[in-house]
Protein backbone atom coordinates (compact mmCIF):
# COMPACT_ATOMS: atom_id res chain seq x y z
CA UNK A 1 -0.96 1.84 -18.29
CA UNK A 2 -0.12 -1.58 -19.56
CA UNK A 3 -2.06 -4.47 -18.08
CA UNK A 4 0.83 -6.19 -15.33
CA UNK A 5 2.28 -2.74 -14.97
CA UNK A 6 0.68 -1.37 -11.92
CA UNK A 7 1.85 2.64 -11.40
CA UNK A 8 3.46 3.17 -7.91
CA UNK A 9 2.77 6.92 -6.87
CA UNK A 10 4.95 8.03 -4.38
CA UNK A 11 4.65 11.43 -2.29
CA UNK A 12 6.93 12.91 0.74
CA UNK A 13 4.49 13.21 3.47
CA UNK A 14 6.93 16.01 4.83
CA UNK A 15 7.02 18.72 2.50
CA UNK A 16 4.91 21.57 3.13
CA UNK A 17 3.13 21.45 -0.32
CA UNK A 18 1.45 18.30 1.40
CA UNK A 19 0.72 19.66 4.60
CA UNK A 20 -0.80 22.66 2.72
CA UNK A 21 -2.83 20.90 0.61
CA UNK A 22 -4.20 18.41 3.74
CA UNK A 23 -5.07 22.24 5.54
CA UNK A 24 -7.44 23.54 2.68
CA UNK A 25 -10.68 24.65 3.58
CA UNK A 26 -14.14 23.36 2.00
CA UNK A 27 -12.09 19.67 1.73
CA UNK A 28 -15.08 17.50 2.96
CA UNK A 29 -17.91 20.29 0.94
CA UNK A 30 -15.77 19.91 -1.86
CA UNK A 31 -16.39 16.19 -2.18
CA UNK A 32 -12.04 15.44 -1.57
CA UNK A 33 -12.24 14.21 1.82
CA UNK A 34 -15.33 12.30 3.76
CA UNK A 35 -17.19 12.84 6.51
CA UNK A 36 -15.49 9.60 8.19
CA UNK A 37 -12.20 10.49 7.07
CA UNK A 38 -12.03 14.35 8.53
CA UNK A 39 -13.59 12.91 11.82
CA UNK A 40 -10.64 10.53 11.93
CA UNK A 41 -8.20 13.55 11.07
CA UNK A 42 -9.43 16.15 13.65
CA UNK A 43 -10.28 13.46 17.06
CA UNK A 44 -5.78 13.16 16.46
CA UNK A 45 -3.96 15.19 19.20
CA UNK A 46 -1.56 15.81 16.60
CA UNK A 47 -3.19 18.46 13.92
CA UNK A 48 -0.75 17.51 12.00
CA UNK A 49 -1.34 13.70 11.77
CA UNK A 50 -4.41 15.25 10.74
CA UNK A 51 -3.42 17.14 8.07
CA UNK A 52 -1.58 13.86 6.20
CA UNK A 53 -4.58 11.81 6.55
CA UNK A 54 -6.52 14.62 5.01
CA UNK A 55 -3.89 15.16 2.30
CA UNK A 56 -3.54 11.78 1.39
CA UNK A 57 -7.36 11.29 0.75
CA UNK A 58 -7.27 14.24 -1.39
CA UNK A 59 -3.93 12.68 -3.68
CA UNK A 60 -5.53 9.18 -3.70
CA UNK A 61 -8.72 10.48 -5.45
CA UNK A 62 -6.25 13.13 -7.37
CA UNK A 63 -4.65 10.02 -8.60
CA UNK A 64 -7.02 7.77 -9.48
CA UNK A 65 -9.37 10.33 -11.22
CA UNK A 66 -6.79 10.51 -13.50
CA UNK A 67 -6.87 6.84 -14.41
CA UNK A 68 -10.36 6.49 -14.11
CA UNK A 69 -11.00 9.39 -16.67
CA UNK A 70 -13.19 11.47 -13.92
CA UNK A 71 -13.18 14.30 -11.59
CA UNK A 72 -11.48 13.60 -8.28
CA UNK A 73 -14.72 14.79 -6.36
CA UNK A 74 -16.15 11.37 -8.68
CA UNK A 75 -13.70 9.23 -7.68
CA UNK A 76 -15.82 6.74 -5.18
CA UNK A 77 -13.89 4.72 -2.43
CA UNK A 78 -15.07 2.68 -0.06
CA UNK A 79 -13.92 0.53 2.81
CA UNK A 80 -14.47 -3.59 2.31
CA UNK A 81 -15.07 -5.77 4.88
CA UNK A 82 -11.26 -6.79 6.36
CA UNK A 83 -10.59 -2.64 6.14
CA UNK A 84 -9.14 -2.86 2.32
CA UNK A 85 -9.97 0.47 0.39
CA UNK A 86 -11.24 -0.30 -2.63
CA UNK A 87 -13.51 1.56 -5.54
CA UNK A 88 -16.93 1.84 -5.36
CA UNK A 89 -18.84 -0.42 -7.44
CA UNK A 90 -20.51 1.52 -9.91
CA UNK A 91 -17.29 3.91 -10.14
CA UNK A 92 -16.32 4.17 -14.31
CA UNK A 93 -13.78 2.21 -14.40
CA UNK A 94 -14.00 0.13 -11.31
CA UNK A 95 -14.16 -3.21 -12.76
CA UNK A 96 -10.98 -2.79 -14.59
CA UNK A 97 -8.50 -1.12 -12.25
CA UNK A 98 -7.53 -1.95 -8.67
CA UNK A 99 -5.74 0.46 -6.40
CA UNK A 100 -3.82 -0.46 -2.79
CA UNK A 101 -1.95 1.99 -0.50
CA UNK A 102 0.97 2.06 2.04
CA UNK A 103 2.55 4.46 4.29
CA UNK A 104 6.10 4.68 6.26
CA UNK A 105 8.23 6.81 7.94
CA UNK A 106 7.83 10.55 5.22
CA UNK A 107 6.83 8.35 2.67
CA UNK A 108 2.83 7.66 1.03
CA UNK A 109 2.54 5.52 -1.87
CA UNK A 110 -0.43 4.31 -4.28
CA UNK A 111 -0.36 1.62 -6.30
CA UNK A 112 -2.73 1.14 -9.36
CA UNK A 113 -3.12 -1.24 -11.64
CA UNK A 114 -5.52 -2.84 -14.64
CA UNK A 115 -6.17 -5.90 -12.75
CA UNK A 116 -8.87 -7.27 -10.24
CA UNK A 117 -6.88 -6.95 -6.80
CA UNK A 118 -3.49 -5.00 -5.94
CA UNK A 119 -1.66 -5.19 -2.68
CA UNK A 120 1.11 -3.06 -1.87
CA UNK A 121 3.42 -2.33 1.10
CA UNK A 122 6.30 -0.12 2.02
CA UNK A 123 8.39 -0.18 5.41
CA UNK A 124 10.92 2.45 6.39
CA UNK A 125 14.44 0.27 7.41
CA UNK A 126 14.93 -0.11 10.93
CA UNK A 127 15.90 -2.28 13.40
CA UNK A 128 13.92 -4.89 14.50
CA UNK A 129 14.22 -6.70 18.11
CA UNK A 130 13.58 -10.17 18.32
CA UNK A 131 13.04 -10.42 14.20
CA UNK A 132 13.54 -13.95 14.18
CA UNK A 133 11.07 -14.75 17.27
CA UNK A 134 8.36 -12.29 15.32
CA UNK A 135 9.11 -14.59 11.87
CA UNK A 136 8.49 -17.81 13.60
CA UNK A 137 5.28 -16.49 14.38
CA UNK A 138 4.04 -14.65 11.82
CA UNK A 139 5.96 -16.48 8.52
CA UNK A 140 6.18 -19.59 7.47
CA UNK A 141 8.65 -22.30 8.64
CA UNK A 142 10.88 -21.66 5.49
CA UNK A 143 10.67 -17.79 5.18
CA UNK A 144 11.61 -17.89 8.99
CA UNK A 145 14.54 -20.51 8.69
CA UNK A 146 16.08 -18.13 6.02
CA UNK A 147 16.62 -15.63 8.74
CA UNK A 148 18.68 -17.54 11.27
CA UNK A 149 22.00 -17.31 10.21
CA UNK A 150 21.87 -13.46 9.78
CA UNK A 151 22.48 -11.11 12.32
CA UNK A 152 22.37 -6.59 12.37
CA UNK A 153 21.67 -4.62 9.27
CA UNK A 154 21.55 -8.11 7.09
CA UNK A 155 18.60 -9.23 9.52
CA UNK A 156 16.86 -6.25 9.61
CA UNK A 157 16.91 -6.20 5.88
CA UNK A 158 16.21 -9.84 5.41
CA UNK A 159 12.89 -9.54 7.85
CA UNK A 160 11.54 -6.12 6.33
CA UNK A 161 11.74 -7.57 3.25
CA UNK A 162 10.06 -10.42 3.91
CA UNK A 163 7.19 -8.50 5.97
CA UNK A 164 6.49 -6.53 3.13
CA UNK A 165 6.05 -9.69 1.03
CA UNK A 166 3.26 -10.88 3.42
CA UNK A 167 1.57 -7.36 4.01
CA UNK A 168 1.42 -6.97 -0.50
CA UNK A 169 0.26 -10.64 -0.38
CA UNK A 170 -2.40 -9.68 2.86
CA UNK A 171 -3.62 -7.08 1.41
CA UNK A 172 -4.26 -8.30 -1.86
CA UNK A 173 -6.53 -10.96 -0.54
CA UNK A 174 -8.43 -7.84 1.20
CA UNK A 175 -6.74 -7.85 4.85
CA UNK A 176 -4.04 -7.20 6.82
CA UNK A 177 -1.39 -9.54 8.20
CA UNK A 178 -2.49 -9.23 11.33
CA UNK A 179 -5.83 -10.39 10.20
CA UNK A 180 -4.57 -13.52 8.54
CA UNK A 181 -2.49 -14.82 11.23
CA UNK A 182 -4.34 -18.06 12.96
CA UNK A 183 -5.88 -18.50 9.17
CA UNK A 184 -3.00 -19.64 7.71
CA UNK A 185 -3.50 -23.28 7.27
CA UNK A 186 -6.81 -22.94 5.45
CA UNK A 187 -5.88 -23.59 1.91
CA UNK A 188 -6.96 -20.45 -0.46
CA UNK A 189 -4.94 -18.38 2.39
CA UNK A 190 -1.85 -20.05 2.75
CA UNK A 191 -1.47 -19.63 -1.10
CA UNK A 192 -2.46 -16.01 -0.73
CA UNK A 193 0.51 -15.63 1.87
CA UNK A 194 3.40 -17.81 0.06
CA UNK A 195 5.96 -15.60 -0.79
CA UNK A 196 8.00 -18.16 -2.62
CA UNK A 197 4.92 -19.72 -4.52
CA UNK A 198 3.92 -15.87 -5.42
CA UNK A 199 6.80 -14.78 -7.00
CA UNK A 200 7.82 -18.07 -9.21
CA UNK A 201 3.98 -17.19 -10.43
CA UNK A 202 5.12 -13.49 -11.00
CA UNK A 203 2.31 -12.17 -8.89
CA UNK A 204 5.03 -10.59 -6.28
CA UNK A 205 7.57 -8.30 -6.49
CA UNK A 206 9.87 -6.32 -4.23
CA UNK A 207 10.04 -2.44 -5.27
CA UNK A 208 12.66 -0.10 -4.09
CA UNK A 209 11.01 3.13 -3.15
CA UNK A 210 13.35 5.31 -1.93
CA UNK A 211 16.44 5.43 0.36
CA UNK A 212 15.79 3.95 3.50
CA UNK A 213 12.79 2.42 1.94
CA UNK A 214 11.74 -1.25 1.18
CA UNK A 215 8.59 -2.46 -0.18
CA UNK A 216 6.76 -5.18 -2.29
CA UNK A 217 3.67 -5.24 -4.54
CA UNK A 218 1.31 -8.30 -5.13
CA UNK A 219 -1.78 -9.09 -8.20
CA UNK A 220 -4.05 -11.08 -8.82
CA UNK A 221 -2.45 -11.44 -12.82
CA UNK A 222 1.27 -12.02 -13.00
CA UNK A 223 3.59 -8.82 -12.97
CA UNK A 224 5.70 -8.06 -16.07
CA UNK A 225 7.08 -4.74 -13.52
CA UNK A 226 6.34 -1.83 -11.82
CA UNK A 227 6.38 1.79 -13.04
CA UNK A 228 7.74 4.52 -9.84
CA UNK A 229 6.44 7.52 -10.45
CA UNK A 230 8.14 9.95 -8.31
CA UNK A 231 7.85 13.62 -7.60
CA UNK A 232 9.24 15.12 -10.74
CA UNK A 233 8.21 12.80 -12.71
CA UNK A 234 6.03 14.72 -15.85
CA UNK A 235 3.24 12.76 -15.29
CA UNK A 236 3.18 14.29 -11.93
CA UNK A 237 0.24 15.98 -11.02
CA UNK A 238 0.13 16.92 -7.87
């Protein structure tokens, strides 16, 4: 993986070979799921929520053991202050490679990247009532003025695009949106969140992940692209 290349893994949530691999036994024994984690998966009503959030533990340290040249059952994540995943310090190969995630819809993607911070986001289409109220609040006065003149699918493309931008760009600085609304006007995170700034720098990008599908990735280094891996792809390893 070339440095400004981040890989985007991306899985279907809905196929049985998921769900299957989210319902083996021994998962939290055999060092693929935490304690935490399988807690979280069986207080859902839904066992099959359940199963996902199991599943996609077990293909995010899959995945990055891979990169990180270890055994998945090695592979050491942790939660940061502000809820960002992130690799245990200590991990081989944790001060050279960053990793973000993002889930929509039948879709679960993982980004990772030879950098110091990744942020990535993907957002199944739909339509969006009041978009343009919701961008005055949440965007800035620019990124919101760009939506007034557009109305149906346009609009609903326009927005989802643009709230991808800020999630990648939220969750690069180590938080969600939500999290960095009423913080915008302190200076270090109003850079973090300007989408226009971001991607004349090259640190953004939009990335088409399916049908259906929109998303965006942000870095701390500028972006020369962004490598899909899909399912059928011969890296794939899943």
């Amino acid at each position: 993986m070339s440095p400004g290349v981040p890989h985007v893994w991306l899985v279907d949530v809905g196929s049985p070979t998921f769900l299957e691999l989210g319902r083996r036994p021994n998962l939290v024994t055999d060092g693929l799921v935490s304690e935490e984690d399988d807690q979280r998966a069986s207080s859902f009503l839904d066992s099959e929520a359940g199963d996902r959030l199991r599943a996609r533990r077990v293909i995010l340290r899959m995945i990055l053991g891979r990169y990180l040249a270890c055994a998945p059952t090695d592979v050491g994540v942790v939660t940061a202050p502000g809820g960002k995943p992130v690799l245990l310090p200590g991990t081989a190969g944790a001060a050279t490679h960053a990793f973000s995630v993002g889930h929509s819809g039948d879709l679960y993607a993982i980004a990772v990247g030879r950098c110091s911070s990744l942020g990535l986001d993907i957002e199944r289409l739909r339509s969006v009532g009041r978009a343009t109220s919701i961008a005055e609040r949440w965007f800035g006065p620019e990124e919101a003025s760009s939506l007034q003149s557009l109305t149906g699918e346009a609009l609903d493309l326009a927005f989802m695009e643009l709230w991808t931008d800020k999630e990648a760009l939220a969750k690069r600085h180590g938080a969600g949106l939500r999290l960095m609304h009423g913080q915008a006007d302190v200076p270090e995170v109003h850079s973090e969140l300007d989408v226009g700034r971001e991607r004349a720098a090259a640190r953004l990008l939009r990335i088409h992940p399916g049908s259906g599908y929109v998303g965006a990735i942000a870095s701390s280094e500028p972006l020369a692209g962004v490598d899909l891996v899909n399912e059928g792809d011969p890296r794939w390893i899943i």
